[in-house]
N, C-alpha and C. Protein backbone atom coordinates (compact mmCIF):
# COMPACT_ATOMS: atom_id res chain seq x y z
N UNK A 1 30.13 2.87 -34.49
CA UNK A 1 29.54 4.07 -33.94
C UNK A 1 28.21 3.76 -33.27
N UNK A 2 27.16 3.10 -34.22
CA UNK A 2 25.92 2.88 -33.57
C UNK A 2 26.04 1.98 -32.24
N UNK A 3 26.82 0.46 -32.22
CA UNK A 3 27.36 -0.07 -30.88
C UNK A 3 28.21 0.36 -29.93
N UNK A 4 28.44 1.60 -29.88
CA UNK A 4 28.87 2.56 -28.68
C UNK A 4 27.71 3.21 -28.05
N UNK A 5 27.10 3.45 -29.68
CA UNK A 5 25.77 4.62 -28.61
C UNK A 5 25.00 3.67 -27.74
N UNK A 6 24.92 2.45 -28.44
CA UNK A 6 24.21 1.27 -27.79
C UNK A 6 24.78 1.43 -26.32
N UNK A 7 25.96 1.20 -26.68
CA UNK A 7 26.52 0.96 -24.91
C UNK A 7 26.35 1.85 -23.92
N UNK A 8 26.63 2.87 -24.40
CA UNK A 8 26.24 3.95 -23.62
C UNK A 8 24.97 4.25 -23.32
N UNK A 9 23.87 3.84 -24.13
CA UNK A 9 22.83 3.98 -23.30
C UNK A 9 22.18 2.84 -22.83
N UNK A 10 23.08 1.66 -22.99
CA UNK A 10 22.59 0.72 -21.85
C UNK A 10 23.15 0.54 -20.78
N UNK A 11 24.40 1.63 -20.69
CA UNK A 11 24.87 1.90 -19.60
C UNK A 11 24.53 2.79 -18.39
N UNK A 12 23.53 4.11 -19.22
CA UNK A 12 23.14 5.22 -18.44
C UNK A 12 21.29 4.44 -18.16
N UNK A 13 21.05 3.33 -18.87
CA UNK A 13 19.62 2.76 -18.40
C UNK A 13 20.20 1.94 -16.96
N UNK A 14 21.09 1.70 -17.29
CA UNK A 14 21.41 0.10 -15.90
C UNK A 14 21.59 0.99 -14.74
N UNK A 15 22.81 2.54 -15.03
CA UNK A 15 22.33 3.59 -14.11
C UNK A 15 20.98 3.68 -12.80
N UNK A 16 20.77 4.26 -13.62
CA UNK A 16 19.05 5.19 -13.45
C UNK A 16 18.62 3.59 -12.69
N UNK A 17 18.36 2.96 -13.35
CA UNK A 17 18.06 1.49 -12.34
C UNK A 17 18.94 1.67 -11.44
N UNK A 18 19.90 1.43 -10.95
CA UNK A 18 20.47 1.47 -9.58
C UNK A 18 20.19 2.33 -8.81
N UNK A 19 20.07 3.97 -9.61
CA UNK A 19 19.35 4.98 -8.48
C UNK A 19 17.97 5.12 -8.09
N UNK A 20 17.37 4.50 -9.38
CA UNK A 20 15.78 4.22 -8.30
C UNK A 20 15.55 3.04 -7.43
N UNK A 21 16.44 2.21 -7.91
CA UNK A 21 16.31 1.08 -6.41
C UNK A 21 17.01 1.44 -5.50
N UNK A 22 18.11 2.38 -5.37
CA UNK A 22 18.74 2.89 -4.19
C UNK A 22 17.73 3.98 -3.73
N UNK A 23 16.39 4.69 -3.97
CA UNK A 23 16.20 5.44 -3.63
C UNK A 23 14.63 4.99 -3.37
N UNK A 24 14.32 4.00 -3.97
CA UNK A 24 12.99 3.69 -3.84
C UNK A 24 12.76 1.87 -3.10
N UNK A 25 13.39 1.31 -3.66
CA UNK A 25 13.35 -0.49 -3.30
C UNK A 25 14.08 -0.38 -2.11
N UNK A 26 15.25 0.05 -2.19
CA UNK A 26 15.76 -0.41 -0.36
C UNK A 26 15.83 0.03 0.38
N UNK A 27 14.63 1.06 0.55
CA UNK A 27 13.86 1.79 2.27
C UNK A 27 12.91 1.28 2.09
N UNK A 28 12.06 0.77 0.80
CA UNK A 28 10.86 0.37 0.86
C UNK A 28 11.26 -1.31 1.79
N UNK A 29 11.90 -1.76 1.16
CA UNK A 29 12.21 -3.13 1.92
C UNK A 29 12.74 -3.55 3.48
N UNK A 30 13.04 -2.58 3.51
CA UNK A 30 14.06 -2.46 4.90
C UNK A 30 12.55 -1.84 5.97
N UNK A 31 11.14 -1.62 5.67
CA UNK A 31 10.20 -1.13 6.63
C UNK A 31 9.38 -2.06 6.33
N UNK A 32 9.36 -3.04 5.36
CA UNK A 32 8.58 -4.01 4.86
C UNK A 32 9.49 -5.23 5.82
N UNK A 33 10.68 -5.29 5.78
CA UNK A 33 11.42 -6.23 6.78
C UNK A 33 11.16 -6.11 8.43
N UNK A 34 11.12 -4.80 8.48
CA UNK A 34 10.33 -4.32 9.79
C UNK A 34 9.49 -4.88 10.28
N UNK A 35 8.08 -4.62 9.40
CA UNK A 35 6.82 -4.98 9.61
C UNK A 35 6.66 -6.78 9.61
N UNK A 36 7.49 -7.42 8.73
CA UNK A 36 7.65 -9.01 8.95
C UNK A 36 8.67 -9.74 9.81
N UNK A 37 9.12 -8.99 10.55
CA UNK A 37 9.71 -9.30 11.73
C UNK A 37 8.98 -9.29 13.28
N UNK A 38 8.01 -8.29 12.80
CA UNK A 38 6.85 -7.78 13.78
C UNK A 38 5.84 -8.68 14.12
N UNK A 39 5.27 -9.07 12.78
CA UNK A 39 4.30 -10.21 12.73
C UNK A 39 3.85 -11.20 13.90
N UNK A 40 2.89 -11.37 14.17
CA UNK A 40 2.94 -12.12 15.33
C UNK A 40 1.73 -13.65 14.40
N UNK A 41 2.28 -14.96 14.73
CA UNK A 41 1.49 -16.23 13.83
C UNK A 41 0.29 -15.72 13.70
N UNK A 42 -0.56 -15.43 14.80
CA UNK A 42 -2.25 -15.29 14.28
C UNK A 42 -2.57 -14.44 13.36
N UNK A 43 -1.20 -13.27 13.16
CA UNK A 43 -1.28 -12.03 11.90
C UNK A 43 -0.77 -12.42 10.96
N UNK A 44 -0.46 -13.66 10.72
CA UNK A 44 0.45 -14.22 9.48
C UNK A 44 -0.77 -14.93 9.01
N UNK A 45 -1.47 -15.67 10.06
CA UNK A 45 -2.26 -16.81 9.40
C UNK A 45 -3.61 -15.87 9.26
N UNK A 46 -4.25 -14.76 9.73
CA UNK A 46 -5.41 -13.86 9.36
C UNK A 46 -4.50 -13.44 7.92
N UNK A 47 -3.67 -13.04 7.75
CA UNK A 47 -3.39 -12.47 6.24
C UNK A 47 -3.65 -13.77 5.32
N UNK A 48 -3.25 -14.73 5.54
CA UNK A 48 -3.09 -15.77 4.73
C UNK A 48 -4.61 -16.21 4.41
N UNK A 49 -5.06 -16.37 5.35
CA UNK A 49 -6.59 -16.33 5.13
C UNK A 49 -7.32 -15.38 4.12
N UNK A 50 -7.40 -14.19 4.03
CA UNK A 50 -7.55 -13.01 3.13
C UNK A 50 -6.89 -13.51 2.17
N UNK A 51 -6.15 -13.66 1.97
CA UNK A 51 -4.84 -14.13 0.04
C UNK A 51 -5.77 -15.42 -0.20
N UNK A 52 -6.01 -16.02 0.74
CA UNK A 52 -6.57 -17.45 0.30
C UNK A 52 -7.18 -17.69 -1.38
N UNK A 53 -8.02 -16.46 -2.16
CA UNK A 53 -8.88 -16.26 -2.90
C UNK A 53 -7.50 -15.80 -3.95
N UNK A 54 -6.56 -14.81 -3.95
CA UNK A 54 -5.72 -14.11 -4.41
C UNK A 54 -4.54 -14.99 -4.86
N UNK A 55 -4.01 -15.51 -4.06
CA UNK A 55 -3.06 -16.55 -4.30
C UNK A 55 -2.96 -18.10 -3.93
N UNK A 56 -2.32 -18.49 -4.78
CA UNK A 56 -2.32 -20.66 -5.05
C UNK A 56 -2.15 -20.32 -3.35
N UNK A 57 -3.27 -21.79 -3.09
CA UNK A 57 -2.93 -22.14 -2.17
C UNK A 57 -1.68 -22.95 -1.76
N UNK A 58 -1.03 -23.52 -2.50
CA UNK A 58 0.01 -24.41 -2.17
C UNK A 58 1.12 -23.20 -2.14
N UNK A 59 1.11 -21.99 -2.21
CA UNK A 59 2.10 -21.35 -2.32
C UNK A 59 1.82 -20.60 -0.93
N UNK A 60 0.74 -20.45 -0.31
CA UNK A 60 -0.14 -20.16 0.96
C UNK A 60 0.54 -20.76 1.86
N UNK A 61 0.70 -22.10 2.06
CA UNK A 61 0.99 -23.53 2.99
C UNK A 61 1.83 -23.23 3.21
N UNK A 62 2.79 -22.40 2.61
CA UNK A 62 4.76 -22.74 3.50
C UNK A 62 4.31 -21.48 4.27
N UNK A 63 3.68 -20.10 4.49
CA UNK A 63 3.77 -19.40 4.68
C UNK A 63 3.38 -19.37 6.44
N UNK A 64 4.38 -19.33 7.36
CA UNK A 64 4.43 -19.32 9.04
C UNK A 64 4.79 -18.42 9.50
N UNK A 65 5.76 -17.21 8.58
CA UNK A 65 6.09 -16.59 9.52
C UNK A 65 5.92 -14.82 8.56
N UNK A 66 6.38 -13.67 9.49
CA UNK A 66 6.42 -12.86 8.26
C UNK A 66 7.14 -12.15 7.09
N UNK A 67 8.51 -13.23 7.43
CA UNK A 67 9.25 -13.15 6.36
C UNK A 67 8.92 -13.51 5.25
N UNK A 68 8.41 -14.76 5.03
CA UNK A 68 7.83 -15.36 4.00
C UNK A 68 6.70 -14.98 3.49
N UNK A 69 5.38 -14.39 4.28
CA UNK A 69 5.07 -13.84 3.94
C UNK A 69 4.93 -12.02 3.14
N UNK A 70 6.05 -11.95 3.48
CA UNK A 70 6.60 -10.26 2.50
C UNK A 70 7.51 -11.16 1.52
N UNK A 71 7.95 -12.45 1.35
CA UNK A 71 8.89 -13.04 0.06
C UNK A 71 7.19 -12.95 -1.17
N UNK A 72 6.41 -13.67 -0.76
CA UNK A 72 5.35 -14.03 -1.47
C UNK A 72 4.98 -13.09 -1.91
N UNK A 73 4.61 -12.14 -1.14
CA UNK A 73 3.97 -10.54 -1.10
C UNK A 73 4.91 -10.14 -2.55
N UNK A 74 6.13 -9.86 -2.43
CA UNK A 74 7.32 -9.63 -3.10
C UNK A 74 7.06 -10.60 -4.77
N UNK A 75 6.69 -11.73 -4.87
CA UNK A 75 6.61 -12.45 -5.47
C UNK A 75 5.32 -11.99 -6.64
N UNK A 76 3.91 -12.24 -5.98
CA UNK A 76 2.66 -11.87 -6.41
C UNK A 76 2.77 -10.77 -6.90
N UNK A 77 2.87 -9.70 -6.56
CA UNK A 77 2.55 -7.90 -6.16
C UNK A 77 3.81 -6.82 -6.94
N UNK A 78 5.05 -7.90 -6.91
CA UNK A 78 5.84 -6.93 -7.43
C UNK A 78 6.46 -6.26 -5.95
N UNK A 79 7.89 -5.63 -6.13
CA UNK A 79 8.75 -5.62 -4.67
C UNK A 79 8.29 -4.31 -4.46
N UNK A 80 7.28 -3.86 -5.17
CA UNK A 80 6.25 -2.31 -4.71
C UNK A 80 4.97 -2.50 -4.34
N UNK A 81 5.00 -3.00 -2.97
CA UNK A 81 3.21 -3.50 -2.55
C UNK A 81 3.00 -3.06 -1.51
N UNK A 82 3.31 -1.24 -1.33
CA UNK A 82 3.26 -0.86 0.03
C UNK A 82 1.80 -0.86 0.27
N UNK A 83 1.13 -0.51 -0.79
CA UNK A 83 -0.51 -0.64 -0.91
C UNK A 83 -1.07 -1.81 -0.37
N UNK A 84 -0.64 -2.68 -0.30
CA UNK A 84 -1.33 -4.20 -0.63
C UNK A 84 -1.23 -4.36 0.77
N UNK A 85 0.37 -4.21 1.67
CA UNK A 85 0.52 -4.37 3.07
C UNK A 85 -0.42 -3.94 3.67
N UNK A 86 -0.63 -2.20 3.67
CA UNK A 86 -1.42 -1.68 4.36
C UNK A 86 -3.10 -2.44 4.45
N UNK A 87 -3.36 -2.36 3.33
CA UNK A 87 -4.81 -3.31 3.01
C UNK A 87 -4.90 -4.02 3.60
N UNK A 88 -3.36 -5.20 3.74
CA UNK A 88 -4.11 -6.18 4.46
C UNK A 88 -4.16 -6.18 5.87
N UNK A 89 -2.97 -5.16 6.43
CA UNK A 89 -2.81 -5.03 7.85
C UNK A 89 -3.92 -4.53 8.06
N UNK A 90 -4.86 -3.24 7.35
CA UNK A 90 -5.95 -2.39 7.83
C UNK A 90 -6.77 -3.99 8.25
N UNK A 91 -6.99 -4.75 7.04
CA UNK A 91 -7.95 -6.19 7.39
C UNK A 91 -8.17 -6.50 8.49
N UNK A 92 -6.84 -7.05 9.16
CA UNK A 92 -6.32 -7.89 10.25
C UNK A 92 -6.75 -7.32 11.53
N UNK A 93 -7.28 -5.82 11.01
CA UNK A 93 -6.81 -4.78 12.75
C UNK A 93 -5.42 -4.84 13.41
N UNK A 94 -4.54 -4.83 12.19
CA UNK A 94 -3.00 -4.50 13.40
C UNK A 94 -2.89 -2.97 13.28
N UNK A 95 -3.23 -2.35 14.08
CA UNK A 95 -3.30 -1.05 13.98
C UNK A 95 -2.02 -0.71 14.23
N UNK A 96 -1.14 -1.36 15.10
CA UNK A 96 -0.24 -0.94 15.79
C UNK A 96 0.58 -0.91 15.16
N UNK A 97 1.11 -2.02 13.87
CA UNK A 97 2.15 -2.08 12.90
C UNK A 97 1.58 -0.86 11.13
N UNK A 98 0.20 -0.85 11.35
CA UNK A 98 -0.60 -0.26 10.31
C UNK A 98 -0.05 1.52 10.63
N UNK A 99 -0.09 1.81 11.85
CA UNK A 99 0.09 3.29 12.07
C UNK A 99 1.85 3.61 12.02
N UNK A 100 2.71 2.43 12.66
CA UNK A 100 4.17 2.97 11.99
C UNK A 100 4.37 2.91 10.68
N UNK A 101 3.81 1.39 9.66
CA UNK A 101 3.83 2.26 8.27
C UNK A 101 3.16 2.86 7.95
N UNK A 102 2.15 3.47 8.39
CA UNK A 102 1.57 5.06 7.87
C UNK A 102 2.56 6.32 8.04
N UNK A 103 3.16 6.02 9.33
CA UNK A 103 4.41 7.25 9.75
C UNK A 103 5.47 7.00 9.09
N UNK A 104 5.67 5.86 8.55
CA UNK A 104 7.11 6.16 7.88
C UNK A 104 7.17 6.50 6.53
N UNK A 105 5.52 6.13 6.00
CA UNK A 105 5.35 6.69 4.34
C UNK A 105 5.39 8.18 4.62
N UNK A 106 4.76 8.62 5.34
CA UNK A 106 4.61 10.04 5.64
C UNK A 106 5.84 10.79 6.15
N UNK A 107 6.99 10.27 6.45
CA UNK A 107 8.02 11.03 7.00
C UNK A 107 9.39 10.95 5.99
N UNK A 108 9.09 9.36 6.06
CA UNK A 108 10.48 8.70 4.96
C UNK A 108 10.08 8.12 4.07
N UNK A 109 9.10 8.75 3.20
CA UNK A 109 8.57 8.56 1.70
C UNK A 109 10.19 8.43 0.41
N UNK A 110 10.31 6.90 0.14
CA UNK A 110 11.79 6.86 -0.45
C UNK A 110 11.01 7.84 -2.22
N UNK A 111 9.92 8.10 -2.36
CA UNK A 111 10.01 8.48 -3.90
C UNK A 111 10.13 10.01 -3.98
N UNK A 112 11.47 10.33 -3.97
CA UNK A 112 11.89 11.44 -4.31
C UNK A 112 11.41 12.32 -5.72
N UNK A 113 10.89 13.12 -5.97
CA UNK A 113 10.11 13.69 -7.09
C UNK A 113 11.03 13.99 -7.71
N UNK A 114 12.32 14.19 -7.96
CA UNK A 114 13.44 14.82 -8.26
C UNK A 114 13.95 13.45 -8.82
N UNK A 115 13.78 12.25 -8.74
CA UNK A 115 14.09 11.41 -9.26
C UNK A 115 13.35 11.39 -10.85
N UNK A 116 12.10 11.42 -11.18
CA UNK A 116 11.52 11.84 -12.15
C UNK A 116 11.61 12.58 -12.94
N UNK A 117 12.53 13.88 -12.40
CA UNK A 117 12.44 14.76 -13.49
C UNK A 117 13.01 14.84 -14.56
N UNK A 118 13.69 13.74 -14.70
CA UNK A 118 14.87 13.86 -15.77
C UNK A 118 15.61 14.92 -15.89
N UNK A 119 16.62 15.21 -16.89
CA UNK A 119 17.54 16.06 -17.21
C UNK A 119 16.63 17.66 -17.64
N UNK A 120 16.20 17.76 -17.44
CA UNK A 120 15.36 19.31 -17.85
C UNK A 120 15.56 20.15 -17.25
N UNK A 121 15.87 21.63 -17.64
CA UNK A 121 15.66 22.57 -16.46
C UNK A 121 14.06 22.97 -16.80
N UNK A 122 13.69 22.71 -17.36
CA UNK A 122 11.82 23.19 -17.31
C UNK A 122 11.38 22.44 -16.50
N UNK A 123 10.59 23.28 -14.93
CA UNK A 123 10.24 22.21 -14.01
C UNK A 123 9.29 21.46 -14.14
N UNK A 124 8.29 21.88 -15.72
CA UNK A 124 7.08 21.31 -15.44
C UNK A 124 7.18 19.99 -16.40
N UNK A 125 8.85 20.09 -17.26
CA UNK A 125 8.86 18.53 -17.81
C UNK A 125 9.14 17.52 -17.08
N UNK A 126 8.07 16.54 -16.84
CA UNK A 126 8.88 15.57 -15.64
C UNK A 126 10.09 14.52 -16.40
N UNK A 127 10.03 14.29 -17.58
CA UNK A 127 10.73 13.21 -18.27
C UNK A 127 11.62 13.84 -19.95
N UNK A 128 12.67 13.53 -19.71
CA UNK A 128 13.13 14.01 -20.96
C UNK A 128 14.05 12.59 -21.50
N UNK A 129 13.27 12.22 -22.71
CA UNK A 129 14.41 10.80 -23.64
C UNK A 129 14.63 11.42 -25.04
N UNK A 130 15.83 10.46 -25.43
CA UNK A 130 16.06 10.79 -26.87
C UNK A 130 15.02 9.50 -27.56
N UNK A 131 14.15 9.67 -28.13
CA UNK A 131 14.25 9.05 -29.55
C UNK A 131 14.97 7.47 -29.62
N UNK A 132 15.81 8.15 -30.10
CA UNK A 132 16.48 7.11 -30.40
C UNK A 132 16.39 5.68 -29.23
N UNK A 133 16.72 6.04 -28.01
CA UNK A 133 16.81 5.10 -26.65
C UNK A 133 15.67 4.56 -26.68
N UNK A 134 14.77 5.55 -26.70
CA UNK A 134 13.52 4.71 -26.88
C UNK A 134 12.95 3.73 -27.46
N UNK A 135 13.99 3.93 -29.10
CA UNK A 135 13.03 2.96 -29.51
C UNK A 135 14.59 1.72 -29.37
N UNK A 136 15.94 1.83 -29.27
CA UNK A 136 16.38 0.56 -28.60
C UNK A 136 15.59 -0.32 -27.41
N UNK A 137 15.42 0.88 -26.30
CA UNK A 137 14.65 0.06 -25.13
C UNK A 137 13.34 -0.83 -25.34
N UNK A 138 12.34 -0.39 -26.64
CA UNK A 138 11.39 -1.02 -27.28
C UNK A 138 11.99 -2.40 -28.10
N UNK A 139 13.18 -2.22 -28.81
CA UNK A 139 13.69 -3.24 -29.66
C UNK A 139 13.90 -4.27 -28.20
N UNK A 140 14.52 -3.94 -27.39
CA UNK A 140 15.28 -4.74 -26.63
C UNK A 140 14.04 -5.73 -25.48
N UNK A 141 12.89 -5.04 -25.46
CA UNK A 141 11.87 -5.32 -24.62
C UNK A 141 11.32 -6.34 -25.42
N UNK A 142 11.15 -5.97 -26.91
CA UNK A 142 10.44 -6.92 -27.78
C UNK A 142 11.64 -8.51 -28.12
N UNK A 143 12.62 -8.46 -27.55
CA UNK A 143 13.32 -9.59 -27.72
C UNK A 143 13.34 -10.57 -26.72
C-alpha cells in the first residue's frame, strides 16, 4: 500500500516537472538561443570579460561564440538566468538584443501564475501538498 502511494506521487512530482519545464524552461531557452545566435565576437568577448571575476577562467577560454556562452551561462546560473543575461547585455550596451528580451519577457512571459496555484479553488492559496509527499520528497532529497 505505502509503495503505491510512493509511486504515485513520484509520478504526479515527475508530472508537474514536465509542466513547468514545458511552460517555463523551453520558451525561456528558445529566446536565450535567440539572443546567442545574435551575438556578435566583440559581445561574446565584452561578456567574457565581465564573468572574468565570476567564473574559472579556464572555463572562460573555450568561450567564442554565443552558444557557448548561454551553455556556461546555463551551467554557472542555473537554466533560469534571464536576470543575469539582461545584466550583462545592459553592461555591454547591446541595446538592440537587450530591448527584444525586454519585449519578449513582457509579452511572452513563459511563468504562467496558474501554474502555482496548485489544486485549490481558494484563489488566494497559491500551493496546496499533502503531508505526507512532503515529507517523502524531504526523505528522498536527504538521500
Amino acid at each position: 500500500m505505502a509503495a503505491d502511494d510512493f509511486q504515485v506521487i513520484i509520478e504526479s512530482l515527475h508530472y508537474e516537472r514536465q509542466r513547468l519545464s514545458a511552460l517555463v524552461f523551453e520558451p525561456l531557452q528558445e529566446i536565450k538561443d535567440f539572443i546567442a545566435r545574435n551575438l556578435r565576437s566583440d559581445e561574446v568577448a565584452g561578456i567574457v570579460g565581465f564573468l572574468g571575476n565570476a567564473i574559472r577562467s579556464d572555463t572562460l577560454r573555450n568561450v567564442t561564440d554565443g552558444e557557448a556562452l548561454i551553455a556556461v551561462l546555463n551551467l554557472y546560473y542555473g537554466k533560469d538566468n534571464l536576470r543575469v543575461l539582461q545584466r550583462l547585455l545592459k553592461k555591454i550596451n547591446c541595446h538592440d538584443l537587450l530591448e527584444i528580451l525586454n519585449d519578449w519577457e513582457v509579452r511572452k512571459n513563459p511563468v504562467d501564475p496558474r501554474v502555482f496555484r496548485g489544486t485549490s479553488s481558494n484563489p488566494f492559496i497559491l500551493f496546496t501538498f499533502d503531508l505526507y509527499a512532503l515529507f517523502v520528497c524531504i526523505t528522498i532529497a536527504k538521500l
